[in-house]
Structures are given as structure tokens and as C-alpha cells.
N, C-alpha and C. Protein backbone atom coordinates (compact mmCIF):
# COMPACT_ATOMS: atom_id res chain seq x y z
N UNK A 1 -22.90 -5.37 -25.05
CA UNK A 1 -24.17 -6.05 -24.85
C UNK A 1 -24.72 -6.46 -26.21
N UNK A 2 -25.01 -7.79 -26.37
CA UNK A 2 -25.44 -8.25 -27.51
C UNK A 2 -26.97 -8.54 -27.87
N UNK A 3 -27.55 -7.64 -26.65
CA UNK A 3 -29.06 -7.71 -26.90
C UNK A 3 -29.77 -9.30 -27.46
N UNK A 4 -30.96 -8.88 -27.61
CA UNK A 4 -31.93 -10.16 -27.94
C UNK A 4 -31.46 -10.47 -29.36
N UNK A 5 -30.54 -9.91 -30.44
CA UNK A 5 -30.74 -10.39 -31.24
C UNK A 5 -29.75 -11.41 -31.87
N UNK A 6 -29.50 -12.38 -32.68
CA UNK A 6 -28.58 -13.41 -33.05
C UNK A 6 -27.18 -12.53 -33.54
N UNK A 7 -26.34 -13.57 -33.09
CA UNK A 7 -24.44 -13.37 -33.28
C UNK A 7 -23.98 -14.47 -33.25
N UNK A 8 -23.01 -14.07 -33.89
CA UNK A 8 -22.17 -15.33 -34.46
C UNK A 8 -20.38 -15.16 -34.28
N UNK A 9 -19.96 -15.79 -34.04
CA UNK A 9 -18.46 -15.81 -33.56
C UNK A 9 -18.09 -16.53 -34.47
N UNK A 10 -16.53 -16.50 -35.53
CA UNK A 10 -16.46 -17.07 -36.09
C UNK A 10 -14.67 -16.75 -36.10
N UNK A 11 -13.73 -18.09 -35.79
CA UNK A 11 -12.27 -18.15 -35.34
C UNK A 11 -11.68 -19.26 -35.81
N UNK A 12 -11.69 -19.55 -37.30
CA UNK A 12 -10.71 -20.39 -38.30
C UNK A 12 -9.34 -19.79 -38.63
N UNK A 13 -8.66 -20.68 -38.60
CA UNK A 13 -7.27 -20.90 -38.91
C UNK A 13 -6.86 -21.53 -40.36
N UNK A 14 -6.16 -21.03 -40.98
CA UNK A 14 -5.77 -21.82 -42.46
C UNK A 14 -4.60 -21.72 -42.42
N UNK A 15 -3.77 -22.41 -42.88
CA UNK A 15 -1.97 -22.53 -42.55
C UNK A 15 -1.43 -23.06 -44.10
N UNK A 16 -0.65 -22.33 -45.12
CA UNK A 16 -0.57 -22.87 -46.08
C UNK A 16 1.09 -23.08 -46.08
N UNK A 17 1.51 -23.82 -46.27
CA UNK A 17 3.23 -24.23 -46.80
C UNK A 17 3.83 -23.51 -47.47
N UNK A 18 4.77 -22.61 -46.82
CA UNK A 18 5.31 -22.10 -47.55
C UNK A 18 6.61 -22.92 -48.50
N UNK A 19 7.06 -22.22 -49.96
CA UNK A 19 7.62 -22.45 -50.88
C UNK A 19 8.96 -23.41 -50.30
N UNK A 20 9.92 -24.44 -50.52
CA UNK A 20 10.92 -24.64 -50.38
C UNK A 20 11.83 -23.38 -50.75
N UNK A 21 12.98 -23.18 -49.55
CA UNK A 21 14.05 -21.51 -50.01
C UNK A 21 14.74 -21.93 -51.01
N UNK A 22 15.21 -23.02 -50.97
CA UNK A 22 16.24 -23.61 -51.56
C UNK A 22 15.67 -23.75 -53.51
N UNK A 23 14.74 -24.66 -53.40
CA UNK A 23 13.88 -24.64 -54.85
C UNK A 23 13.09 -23.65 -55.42
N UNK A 24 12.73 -22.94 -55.04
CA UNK A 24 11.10 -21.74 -54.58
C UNK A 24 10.42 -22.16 -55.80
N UNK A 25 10.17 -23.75 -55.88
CA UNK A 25 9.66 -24.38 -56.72
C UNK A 25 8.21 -25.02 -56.24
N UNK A 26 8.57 -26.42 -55.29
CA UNK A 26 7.99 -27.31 -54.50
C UNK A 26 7.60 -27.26 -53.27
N UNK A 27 6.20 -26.94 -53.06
CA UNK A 27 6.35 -26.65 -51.14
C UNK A 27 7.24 -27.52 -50.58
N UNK A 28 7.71 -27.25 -49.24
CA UNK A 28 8.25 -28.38 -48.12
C UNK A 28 7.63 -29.47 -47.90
N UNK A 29 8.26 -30.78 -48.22
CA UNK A 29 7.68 -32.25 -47.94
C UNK A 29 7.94 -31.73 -46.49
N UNK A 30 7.32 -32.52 -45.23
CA UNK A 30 7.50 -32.41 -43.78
C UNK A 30 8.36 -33.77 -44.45
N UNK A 31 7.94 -34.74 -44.88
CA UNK A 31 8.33 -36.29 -45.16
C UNK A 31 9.72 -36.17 -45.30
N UNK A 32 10.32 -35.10 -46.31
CA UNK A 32 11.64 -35.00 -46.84
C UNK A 32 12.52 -34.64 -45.61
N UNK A 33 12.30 -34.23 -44.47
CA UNK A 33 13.31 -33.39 -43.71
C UNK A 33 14.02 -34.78 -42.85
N UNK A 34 15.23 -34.12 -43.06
CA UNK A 34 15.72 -35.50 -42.10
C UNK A 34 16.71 -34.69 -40.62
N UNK A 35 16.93 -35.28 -39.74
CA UNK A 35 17.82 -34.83 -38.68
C UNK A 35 19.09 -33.91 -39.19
N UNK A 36 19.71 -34.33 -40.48
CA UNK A 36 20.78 -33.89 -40.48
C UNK A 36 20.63 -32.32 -41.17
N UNK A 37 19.53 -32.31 -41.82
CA UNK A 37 19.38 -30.85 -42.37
C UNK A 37 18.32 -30.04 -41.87
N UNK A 38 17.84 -30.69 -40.50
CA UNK A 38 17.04 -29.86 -39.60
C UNK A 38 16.44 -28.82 -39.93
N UNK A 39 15.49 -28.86 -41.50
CA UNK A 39 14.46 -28.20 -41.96
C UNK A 39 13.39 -28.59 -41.26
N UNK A 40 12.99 -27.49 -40.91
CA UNK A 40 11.29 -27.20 -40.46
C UNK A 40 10.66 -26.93 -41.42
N UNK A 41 9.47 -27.21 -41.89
CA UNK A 41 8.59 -26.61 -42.74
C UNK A 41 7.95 -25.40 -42.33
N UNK A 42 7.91 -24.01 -43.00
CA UNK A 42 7.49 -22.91 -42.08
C UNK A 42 6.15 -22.84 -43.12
N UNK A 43 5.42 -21.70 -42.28
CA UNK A 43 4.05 -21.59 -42.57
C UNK A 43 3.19 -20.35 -42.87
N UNK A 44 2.35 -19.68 -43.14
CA UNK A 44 1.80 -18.43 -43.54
C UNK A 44 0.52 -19.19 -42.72
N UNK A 45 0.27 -18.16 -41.96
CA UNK A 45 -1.15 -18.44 -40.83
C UNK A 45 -1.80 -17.27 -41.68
N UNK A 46 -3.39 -17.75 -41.79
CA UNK A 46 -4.46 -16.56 -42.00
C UNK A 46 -5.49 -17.03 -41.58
N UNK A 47 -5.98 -16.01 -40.67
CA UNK A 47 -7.09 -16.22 -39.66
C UNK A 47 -8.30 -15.47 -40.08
N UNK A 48 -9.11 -16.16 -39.79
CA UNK A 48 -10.64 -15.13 -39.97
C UNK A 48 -11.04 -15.35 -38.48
N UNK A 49 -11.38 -14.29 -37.76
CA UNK A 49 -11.61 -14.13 -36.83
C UNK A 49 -13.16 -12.63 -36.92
N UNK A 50 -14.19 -13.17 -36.72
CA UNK A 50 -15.18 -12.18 -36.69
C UNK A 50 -16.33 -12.59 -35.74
N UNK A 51 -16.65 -11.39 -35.91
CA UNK A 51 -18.12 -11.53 -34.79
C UNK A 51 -18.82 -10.62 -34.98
N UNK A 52 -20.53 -10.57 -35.83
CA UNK A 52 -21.33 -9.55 -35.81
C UNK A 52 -22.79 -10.46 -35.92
N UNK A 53 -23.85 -8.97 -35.89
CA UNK A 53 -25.18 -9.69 -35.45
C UNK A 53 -25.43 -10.23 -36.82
N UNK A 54 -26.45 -10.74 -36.86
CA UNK A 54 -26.97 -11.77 -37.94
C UNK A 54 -28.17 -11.56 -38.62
N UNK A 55 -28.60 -12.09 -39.51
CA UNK A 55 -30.46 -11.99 -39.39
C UNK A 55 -30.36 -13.30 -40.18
N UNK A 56 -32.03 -14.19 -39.30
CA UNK A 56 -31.64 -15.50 -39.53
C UNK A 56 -32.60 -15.20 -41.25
N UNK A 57 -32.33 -16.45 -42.00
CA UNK A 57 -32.74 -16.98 -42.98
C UNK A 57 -32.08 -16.04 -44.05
N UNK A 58 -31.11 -15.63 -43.99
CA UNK A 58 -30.39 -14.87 -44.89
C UNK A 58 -28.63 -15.64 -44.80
N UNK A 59 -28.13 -15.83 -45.94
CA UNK A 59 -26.97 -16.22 -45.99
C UNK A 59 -25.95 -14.93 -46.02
N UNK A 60 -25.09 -15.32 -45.23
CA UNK A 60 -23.72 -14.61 -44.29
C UNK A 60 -23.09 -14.71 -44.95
N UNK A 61 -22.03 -13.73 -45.13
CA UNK A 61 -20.43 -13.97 -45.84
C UNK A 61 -19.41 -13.34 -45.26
N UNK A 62 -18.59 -14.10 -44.50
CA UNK A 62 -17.27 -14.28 -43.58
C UNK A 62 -16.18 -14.58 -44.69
N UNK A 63 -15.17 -13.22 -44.59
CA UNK A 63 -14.18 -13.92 -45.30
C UNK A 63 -12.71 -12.82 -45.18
N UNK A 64 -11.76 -13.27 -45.39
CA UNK A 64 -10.28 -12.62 -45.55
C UNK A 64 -9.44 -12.70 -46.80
N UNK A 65 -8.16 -12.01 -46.94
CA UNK A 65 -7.75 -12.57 -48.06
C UNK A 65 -7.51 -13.80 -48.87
N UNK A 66 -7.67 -14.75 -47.80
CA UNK A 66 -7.39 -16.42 -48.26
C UNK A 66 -8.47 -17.21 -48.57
N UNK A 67 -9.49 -16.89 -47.01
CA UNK A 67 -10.72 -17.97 -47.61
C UNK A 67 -11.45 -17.64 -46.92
N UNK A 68 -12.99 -17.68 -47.37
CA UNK A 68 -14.38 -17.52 -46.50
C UNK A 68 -15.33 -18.42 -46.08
N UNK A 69 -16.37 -18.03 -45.47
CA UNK A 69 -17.32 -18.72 -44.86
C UNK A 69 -18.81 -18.42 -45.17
N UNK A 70 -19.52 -19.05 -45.43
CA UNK A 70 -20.85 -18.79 -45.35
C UNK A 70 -21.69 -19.53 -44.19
N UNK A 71 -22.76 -18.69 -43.65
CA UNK A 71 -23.45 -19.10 -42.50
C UNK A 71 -24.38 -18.96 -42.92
N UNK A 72 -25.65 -20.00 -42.99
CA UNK A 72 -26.93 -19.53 -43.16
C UNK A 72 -27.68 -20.40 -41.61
N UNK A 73 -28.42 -19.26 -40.74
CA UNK A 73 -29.55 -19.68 -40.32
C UNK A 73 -30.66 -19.77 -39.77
N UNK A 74 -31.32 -20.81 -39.50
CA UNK A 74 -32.40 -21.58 -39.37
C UNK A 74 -33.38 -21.85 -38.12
N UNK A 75 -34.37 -21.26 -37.87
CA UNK A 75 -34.84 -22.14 -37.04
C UNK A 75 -35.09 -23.18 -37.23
N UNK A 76 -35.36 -24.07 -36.15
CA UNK A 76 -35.80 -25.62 -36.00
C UNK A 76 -36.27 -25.97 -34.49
N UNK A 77 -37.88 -25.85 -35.40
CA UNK A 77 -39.02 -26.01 -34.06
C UNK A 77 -38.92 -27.20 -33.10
N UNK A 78 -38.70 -27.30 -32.07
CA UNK A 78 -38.54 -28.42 -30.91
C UNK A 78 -39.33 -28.84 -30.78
N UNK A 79 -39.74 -30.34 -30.48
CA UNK A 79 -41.24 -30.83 -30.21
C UNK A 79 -41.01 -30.58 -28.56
N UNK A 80 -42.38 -31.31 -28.35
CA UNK A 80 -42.28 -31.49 -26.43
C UNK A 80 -41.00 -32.35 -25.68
N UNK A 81 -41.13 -33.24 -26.76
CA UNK A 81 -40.09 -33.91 -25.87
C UNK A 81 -38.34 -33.18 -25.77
N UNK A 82 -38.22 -32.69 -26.76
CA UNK A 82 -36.71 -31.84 -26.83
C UNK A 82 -36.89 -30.98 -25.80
N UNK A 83 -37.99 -30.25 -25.85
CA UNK A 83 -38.02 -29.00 -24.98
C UNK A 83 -37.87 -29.16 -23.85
N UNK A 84 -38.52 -30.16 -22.88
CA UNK A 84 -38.40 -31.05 -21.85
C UNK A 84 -37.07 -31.45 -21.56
N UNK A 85 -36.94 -32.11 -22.24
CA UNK A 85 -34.86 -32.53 -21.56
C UNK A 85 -33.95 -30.92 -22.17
N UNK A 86 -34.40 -30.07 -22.67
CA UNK A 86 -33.84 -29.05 -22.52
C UNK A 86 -34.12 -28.27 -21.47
N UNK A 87 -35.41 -28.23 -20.45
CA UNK A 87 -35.56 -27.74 -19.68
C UNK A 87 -34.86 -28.88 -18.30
N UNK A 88 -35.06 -29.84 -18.44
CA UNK A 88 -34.57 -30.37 -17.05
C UNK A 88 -32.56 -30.43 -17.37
N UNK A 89 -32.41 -30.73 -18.02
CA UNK A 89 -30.62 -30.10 -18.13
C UNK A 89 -30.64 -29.24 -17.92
N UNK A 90 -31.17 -27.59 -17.89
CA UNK A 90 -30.86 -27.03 -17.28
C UNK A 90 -31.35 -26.04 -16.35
N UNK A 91 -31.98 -27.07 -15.52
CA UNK A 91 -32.17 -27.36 -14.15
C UNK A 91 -30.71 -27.97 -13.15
């Protein structure tokens, strides 16, 4: 139960190229591979995957060994008219 107070879900993907085996110089061109040497370019996945409560107007820091995130936020007061087509959508 996530109660009344703010959360944040947060599920990025970063995929970096791994080294050519052959060179362990030059990442893998995808461009370079041709049918006859049926190289795939392989990959190192790192995910940030999190979810905790928040407190607004304070900046967040989401992050893993590769790369992070910052969240900061905000209210933003609705006039009448927003509030209105927010209430009849969902109706």
C-alpha cells in the first residue's frame, strides 16, 4: 500500500557495445557485419529499475553502476478550466 504519499517508478534500460573479440580494440560496427561472417553485435544491458516514496520539491537521485537519474518534483496549480476537463474525462 502506497498510502497518500508521492512514488515514483523508475525502469531505464542502457545497452552499451561490447568490445570487438577479435580486435578488443573498436566496439562492433552493426554496419561492418556482413552475411558471410554472421557477427552479431553483443551487448552489456544495465537497468535501473526502482521505486520509492518521494518528497516533492526536493531533488531525487536514481542510479546504478552505469548511469543515473534525477527527479525533481513540482506542483503545478490547475486553473478552472484544466480541472474541469479533468473532471469530465473522468467521468
Amino acid at each position: 500500500n502506497q498510502g497518500r504519499y508521492l512514488h515514483i517508478s523508475l525502469d531505464f534500460e542502457f545497452r552499451e557495445k561490447l568490445l570487438d573479440p577479435q580486435t578488443a580494440e573498436a566496439p562492433i560496427n552493426s554496419m561492418e557485419v556482413t552475411p558471410a561472417n554472421k557477427t552479431t553485435p553483443t551487448y552489456m544491458i544495465f537497468n535501473l529499475h526502482q521505486s520509492r516514496q518521494i518528497i516533492p520539491l526536493r531533488l531525487e537521485f536514481f542510479d546504478n553502476e552505469k548511469f543515473g537519474a534525477l527527479v525533481y518534483i513540482e506542483e503545478i496549480k490547475a486553473d478552472e478550466t484544466t480541472e474541469s476537463e479533468i473532471s469530465n474525462a473522468e467521468s
